[in-house]
PDB file of N, CA and C in Angstrom:
ATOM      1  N   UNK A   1     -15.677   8.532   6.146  1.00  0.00           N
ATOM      2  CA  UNK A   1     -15.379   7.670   7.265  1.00  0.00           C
ATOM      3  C   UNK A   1     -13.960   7.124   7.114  1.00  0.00           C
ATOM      4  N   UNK A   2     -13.093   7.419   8.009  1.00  0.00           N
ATOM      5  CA  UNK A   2     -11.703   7.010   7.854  1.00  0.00           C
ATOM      6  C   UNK A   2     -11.676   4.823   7.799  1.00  0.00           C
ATOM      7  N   UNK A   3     -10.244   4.714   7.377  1.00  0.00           N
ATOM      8  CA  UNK A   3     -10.004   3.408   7.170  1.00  0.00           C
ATOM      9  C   UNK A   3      -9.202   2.588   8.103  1.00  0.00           C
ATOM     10  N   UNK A   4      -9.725   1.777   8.599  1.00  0.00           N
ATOM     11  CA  UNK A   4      -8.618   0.675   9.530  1.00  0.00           C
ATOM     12  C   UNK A   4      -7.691   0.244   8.938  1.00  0.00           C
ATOM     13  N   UNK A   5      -6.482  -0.130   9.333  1.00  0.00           N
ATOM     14  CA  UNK A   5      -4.923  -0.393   9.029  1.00  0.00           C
ATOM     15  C   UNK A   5      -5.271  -1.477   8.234  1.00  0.00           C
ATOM     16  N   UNK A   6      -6.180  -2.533   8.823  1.00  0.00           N
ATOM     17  CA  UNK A   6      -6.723  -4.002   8.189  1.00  0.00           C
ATOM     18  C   UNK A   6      -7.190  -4.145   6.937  1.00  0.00           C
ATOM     19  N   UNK A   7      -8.007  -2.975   6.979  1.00  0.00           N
ATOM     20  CA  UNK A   7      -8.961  -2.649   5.660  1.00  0.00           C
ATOM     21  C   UNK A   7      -7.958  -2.191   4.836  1.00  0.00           C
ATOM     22  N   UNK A   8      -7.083  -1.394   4.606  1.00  0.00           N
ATOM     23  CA  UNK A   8      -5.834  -1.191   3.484  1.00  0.00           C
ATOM     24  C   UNK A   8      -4.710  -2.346   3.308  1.00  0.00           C
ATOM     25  N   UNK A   9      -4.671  -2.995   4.223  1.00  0.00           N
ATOM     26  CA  UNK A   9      -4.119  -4.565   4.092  1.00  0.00           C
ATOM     27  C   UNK A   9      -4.772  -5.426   3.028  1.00  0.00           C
ATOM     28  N   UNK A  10      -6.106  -5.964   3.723  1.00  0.00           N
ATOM     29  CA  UNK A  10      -6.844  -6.262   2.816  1.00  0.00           C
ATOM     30  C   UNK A  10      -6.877  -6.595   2.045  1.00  0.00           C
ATOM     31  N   UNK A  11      -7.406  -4.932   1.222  1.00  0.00           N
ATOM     32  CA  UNK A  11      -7.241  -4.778  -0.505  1.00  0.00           C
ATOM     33  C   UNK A  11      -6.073  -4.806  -0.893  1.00  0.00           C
ATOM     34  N   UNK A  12      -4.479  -4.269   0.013  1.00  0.00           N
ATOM     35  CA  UNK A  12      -3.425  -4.642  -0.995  1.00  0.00           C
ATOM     36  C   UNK A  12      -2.535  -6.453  -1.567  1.00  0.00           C
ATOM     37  N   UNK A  13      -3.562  -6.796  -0.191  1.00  0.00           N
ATOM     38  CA  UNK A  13      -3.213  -8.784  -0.229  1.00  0.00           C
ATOM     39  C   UNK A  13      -4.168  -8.799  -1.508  1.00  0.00           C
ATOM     40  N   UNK A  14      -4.974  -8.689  -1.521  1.00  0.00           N
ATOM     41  CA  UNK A  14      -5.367  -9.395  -2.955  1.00  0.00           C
ATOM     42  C   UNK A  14      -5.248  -9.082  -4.239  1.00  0.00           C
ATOM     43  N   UNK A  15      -4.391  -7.874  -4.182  1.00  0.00           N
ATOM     44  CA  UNK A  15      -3.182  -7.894  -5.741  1.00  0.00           C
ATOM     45  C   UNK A  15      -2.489  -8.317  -5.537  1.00  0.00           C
ATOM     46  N   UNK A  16      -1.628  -7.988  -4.436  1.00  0.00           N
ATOM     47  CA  UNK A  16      -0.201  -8.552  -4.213  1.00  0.00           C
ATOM     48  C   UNK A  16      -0.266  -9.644  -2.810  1.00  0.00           C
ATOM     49  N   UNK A  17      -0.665 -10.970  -3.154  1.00  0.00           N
ATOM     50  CA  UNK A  17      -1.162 -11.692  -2.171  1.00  0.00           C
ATOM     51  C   UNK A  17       0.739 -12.159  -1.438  1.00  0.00           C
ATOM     52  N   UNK A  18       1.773 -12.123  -2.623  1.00  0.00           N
ATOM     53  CA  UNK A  18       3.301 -12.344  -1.920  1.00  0.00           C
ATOM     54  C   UNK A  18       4.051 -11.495  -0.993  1.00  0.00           C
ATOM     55  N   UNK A  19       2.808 -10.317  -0.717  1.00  0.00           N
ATOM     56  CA  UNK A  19       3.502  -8.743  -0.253  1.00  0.00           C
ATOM     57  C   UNK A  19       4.055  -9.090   1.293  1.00  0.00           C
ATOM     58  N   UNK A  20       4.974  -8.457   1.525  1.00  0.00           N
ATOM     59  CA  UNK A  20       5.251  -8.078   3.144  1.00  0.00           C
ATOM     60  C   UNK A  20       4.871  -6.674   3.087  1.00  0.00           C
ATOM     61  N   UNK A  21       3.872  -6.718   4.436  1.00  0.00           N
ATOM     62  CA  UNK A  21       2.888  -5.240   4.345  1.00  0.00           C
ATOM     63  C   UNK A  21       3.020  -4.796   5.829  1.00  0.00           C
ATOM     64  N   UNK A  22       3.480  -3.688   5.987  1.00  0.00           N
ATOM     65  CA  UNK A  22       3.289  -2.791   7.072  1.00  0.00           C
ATOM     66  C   UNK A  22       2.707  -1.358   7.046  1.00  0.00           C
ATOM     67  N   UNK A  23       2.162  -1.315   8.092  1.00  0.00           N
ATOM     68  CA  UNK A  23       1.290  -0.081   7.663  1.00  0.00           C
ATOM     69  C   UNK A  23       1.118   0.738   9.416  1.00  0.00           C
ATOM     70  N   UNK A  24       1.389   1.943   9.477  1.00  0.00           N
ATOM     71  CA  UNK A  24       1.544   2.818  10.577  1.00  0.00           C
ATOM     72  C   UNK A  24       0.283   3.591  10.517  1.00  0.00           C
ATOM     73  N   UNK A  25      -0.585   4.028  11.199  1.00  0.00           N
ATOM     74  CA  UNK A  25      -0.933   5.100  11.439  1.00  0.00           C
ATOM     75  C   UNK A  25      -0.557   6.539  12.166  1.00  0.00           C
ATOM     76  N   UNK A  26      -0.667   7.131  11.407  1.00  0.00           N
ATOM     77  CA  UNK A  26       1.083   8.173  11.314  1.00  0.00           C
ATOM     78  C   UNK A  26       0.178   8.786  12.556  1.00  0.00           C
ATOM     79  N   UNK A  27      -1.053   9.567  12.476  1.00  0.00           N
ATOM     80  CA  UNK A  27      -1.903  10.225  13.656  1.00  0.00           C
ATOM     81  C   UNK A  27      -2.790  10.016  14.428  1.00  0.00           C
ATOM     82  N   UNK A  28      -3.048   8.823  14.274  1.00  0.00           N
ATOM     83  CA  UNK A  28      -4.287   7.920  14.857  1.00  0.00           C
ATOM     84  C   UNK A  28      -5.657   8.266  14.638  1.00  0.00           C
ATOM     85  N   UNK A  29      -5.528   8.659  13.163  1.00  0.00           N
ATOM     86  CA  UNK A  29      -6.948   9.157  12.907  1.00  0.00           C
ATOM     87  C   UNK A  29      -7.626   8.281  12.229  1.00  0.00           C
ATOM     88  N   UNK A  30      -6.893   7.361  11.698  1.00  0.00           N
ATOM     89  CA  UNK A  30      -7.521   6.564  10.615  1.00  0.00           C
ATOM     90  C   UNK A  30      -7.730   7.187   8.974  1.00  0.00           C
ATOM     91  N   UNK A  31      -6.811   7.993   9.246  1.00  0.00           N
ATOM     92  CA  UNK A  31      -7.015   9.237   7.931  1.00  0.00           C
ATOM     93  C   UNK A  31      -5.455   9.231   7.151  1.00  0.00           C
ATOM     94  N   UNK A  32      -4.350   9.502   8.000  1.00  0.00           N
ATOM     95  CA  UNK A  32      -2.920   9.497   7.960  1.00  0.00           C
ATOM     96  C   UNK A  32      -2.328   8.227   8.063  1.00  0.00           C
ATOM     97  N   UNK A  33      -1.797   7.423   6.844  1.00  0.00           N
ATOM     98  CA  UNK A  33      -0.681   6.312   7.200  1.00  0.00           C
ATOM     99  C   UNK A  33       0.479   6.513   6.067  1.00  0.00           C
ATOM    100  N   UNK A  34       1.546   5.379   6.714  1.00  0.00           N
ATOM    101  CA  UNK A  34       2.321   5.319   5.956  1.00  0.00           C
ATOM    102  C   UNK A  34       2.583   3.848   5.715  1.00  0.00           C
ATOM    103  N   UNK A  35       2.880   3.218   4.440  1.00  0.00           N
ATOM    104  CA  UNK A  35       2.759   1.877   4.044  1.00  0.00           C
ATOM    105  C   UNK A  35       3.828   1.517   3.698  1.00  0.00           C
ATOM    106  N   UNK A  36       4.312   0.089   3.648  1.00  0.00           N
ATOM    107  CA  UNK A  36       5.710  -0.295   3.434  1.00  0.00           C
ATOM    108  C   UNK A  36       5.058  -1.386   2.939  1.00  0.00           C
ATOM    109  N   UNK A  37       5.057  -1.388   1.459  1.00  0.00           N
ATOM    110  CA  UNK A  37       4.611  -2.806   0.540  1.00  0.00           C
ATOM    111  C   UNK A  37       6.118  -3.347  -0.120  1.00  0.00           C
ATOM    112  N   UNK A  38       6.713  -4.297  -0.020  1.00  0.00           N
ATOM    113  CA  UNK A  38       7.598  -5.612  -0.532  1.00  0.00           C
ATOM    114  C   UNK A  38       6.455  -6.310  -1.421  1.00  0.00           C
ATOM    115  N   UNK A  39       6.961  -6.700  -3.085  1.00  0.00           N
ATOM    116  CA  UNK A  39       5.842  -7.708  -3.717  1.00  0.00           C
ATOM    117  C   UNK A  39       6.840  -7.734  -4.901  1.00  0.00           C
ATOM    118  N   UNK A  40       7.015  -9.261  -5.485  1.00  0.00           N
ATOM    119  CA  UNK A  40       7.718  -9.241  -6.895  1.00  0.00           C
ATOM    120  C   UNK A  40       6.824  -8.524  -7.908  1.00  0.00           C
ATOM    121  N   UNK A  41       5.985  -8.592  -7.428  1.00  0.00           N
ATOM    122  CA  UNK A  41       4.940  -7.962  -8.489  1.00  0.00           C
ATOM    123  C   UNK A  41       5.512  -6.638  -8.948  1.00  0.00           C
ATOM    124  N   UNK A  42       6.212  -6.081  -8.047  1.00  0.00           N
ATOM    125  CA  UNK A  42       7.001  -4.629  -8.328  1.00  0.00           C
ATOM    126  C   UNK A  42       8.742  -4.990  -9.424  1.00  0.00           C
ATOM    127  N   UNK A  43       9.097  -5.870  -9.795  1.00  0.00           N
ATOM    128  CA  UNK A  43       9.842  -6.310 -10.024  1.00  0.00           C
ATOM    129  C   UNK A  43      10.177  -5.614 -11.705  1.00  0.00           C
ATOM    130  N   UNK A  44      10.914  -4.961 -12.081  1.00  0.00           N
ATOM    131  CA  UNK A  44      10.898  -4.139 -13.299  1.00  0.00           C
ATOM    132  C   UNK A  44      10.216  -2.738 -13.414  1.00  0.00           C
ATOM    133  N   UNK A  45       9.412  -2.193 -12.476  1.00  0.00           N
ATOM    134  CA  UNK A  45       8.634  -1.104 -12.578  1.00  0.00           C
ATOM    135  C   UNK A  45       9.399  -0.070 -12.124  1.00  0.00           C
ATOM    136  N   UNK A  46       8.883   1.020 -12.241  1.00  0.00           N
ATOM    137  CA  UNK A  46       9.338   2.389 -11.554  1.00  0.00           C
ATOM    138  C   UNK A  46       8.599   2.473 -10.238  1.00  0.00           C
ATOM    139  N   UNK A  47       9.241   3.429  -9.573  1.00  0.00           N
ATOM    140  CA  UNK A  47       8.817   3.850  -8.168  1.00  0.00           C
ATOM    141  C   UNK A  47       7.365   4.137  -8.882  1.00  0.00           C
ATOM    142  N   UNK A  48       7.386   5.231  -9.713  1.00  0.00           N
ATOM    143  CA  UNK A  48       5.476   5.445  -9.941  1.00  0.00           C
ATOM    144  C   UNK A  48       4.955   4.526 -10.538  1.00  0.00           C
ATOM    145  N   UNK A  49       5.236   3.629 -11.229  1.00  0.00           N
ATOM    146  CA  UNK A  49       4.464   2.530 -11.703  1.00  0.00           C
ATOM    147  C   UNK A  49       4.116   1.336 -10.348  1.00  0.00           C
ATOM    148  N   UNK A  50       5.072   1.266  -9.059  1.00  0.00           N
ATOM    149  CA  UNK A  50       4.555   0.829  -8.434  1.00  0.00           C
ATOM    150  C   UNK A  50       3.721   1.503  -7.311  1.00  0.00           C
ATOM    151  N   UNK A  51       3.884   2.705  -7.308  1.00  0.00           N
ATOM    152  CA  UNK A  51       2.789   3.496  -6.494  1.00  0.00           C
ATOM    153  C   UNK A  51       1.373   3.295  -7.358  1.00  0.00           C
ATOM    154  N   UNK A  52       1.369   3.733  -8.513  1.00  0.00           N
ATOM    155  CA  UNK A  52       0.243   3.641  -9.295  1.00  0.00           C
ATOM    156  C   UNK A  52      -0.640   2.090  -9.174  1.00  0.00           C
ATOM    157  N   UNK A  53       0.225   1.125  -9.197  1.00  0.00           N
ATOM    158  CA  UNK A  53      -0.382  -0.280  -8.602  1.00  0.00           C
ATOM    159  C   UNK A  53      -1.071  -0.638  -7.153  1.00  0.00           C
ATOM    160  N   UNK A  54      -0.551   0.412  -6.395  1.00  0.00           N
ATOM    161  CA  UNK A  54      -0.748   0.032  -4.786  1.00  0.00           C
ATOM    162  C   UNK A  54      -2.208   0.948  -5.039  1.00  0.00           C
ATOM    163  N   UNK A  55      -1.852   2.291  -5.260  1.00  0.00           N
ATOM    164  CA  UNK A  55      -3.597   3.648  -5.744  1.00  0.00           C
ATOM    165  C   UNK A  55      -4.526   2.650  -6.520  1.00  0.00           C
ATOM    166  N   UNK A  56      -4.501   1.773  -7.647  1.00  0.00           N
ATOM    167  CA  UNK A  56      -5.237   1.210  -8.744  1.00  0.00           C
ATOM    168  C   UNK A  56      -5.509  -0.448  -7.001  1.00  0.00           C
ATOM    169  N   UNK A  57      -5.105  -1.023  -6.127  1.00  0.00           N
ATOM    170  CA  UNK A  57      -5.229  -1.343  -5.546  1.00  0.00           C
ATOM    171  C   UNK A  57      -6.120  -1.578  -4.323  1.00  0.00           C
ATOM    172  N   UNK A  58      -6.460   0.048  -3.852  1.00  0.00           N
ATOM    173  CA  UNK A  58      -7.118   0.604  -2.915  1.00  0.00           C
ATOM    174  C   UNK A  58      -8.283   1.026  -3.667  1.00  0.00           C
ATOM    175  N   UNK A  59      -8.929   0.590  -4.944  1.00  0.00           N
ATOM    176  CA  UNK A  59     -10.227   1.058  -5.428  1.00  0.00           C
ATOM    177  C   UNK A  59     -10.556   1.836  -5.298  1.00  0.00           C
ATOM    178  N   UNK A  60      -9.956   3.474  -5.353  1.00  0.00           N
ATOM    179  CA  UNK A  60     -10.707   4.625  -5.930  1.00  0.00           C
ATOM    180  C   UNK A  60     -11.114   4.997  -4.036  1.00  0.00           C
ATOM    181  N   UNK A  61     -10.207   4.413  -3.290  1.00  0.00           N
ATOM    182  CA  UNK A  61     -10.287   4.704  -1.720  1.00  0.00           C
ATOM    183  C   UNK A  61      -9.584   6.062  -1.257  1.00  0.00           C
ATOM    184  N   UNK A  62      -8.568   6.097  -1.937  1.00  0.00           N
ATOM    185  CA  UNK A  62      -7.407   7.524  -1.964  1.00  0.00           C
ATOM    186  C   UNK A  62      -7.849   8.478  -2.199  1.00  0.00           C
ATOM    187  N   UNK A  63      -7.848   9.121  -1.249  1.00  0.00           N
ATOM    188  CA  UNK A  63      -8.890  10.656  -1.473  1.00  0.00           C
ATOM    189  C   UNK A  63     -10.250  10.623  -1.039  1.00  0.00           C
ATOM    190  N   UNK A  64     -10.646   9.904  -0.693  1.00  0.00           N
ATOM    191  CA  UNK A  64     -12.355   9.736   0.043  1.00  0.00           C
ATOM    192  C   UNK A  64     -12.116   9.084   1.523  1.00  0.00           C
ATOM    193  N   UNK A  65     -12.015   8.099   1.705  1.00  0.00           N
ATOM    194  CA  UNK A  65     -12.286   7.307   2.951  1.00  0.00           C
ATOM    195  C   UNK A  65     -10.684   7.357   3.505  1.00  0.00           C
ATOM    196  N   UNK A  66      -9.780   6.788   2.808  1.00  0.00           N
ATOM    197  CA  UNK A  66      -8.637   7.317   2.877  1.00  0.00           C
ATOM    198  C   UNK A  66      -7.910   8.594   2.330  1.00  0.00           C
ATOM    199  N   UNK A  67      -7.427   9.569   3.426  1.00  0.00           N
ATOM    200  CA  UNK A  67      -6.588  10.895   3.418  1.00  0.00           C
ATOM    201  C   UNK A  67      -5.271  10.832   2.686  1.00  0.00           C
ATOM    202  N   UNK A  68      -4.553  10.152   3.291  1.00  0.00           N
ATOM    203  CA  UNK A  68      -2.919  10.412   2.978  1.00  0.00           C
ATOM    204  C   UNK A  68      -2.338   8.776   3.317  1.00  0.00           C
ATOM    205  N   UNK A  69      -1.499   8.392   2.113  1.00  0.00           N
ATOM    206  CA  UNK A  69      -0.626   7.622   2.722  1.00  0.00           C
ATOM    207  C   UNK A  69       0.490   7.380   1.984  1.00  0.00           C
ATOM    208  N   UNK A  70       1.013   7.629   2.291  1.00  0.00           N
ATOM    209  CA  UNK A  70       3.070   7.927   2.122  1.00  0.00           C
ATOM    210  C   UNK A  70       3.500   6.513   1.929  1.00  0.00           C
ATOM    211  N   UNK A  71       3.461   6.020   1.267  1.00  0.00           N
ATOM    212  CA  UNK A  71       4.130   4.614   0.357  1.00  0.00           C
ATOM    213  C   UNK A  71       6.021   4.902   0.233  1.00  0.00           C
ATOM    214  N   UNK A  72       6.350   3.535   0.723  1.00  0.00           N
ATOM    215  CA  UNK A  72       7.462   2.937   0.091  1.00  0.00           C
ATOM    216  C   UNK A  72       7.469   1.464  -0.180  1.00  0.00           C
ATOM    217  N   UNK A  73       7.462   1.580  -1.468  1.00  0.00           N
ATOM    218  CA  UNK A  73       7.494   0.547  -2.169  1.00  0.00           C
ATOM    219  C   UNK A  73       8.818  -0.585  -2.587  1.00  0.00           C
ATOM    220  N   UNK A  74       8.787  -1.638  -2.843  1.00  0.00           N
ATOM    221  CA  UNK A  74      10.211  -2.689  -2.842  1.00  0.00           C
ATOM    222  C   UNK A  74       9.989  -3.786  -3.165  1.00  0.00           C
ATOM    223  N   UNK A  75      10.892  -4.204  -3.990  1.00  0.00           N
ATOM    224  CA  UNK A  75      11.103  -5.758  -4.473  1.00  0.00           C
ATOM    225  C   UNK A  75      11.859  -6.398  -3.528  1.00  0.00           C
ATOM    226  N   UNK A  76      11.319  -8.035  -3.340  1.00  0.00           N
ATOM    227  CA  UNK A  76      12.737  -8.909  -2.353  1.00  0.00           C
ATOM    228  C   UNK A  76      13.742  -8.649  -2.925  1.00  0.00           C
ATOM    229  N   UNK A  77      14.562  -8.562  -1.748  1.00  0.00           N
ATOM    230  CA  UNK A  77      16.236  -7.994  -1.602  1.00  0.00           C
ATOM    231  C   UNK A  77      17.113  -9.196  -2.373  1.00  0.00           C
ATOM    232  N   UNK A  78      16.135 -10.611  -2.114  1.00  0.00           N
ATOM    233  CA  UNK A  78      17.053 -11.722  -2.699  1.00  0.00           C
ATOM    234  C   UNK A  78      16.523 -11.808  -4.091  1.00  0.00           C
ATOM    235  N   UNK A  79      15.817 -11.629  -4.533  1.00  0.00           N
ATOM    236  CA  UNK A  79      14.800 -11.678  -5.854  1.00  0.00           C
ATOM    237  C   UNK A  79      13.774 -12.650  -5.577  1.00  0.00           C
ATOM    238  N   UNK A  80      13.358 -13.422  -4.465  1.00  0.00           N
ATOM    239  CA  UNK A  80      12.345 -14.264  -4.031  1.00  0.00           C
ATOM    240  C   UNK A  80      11.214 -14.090  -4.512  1.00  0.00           C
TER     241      UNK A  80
END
């Protein structure tokens, strides 16, 4: 059963409750998005260490209920 935009919000507010979160549905399937997470929480990591946080995030959702979603990840621009 595919996932609402809300429902991947959600779960990523309550790791990263400081995040600025946008999220597209790339095909309107509820299957295809693409995510734009901002969180200090990313602050020192690698691009895959913060992808790996957003996947460890979505509880084992990636690949079952959710299809695909194309992450770009970012720390505040000011260091906030």
């Amino acid at each position: 059963m595919p996932m609402k935009a809300i429902e991947i919000e959600d779960l990523l507010l309550k790791v990263f409750p400081d995040a600025i979160i946008k999220i597209d549905d790339l095909r309107g399937d509820g299957d295809h998005y693409a995510a734009y997470i901002e969180s200090k929480k990313f602050l020192g990591k690698t691009k895959v260490q913060q992808h790996q946080m957003v996947y460890n995030a979505l509880e084992g959702r990636m690949g079952n209920e959710l299809h695909a979603l194309a992450l770009n990840t970012s720390t505040p621009k000011n260091g906030d």
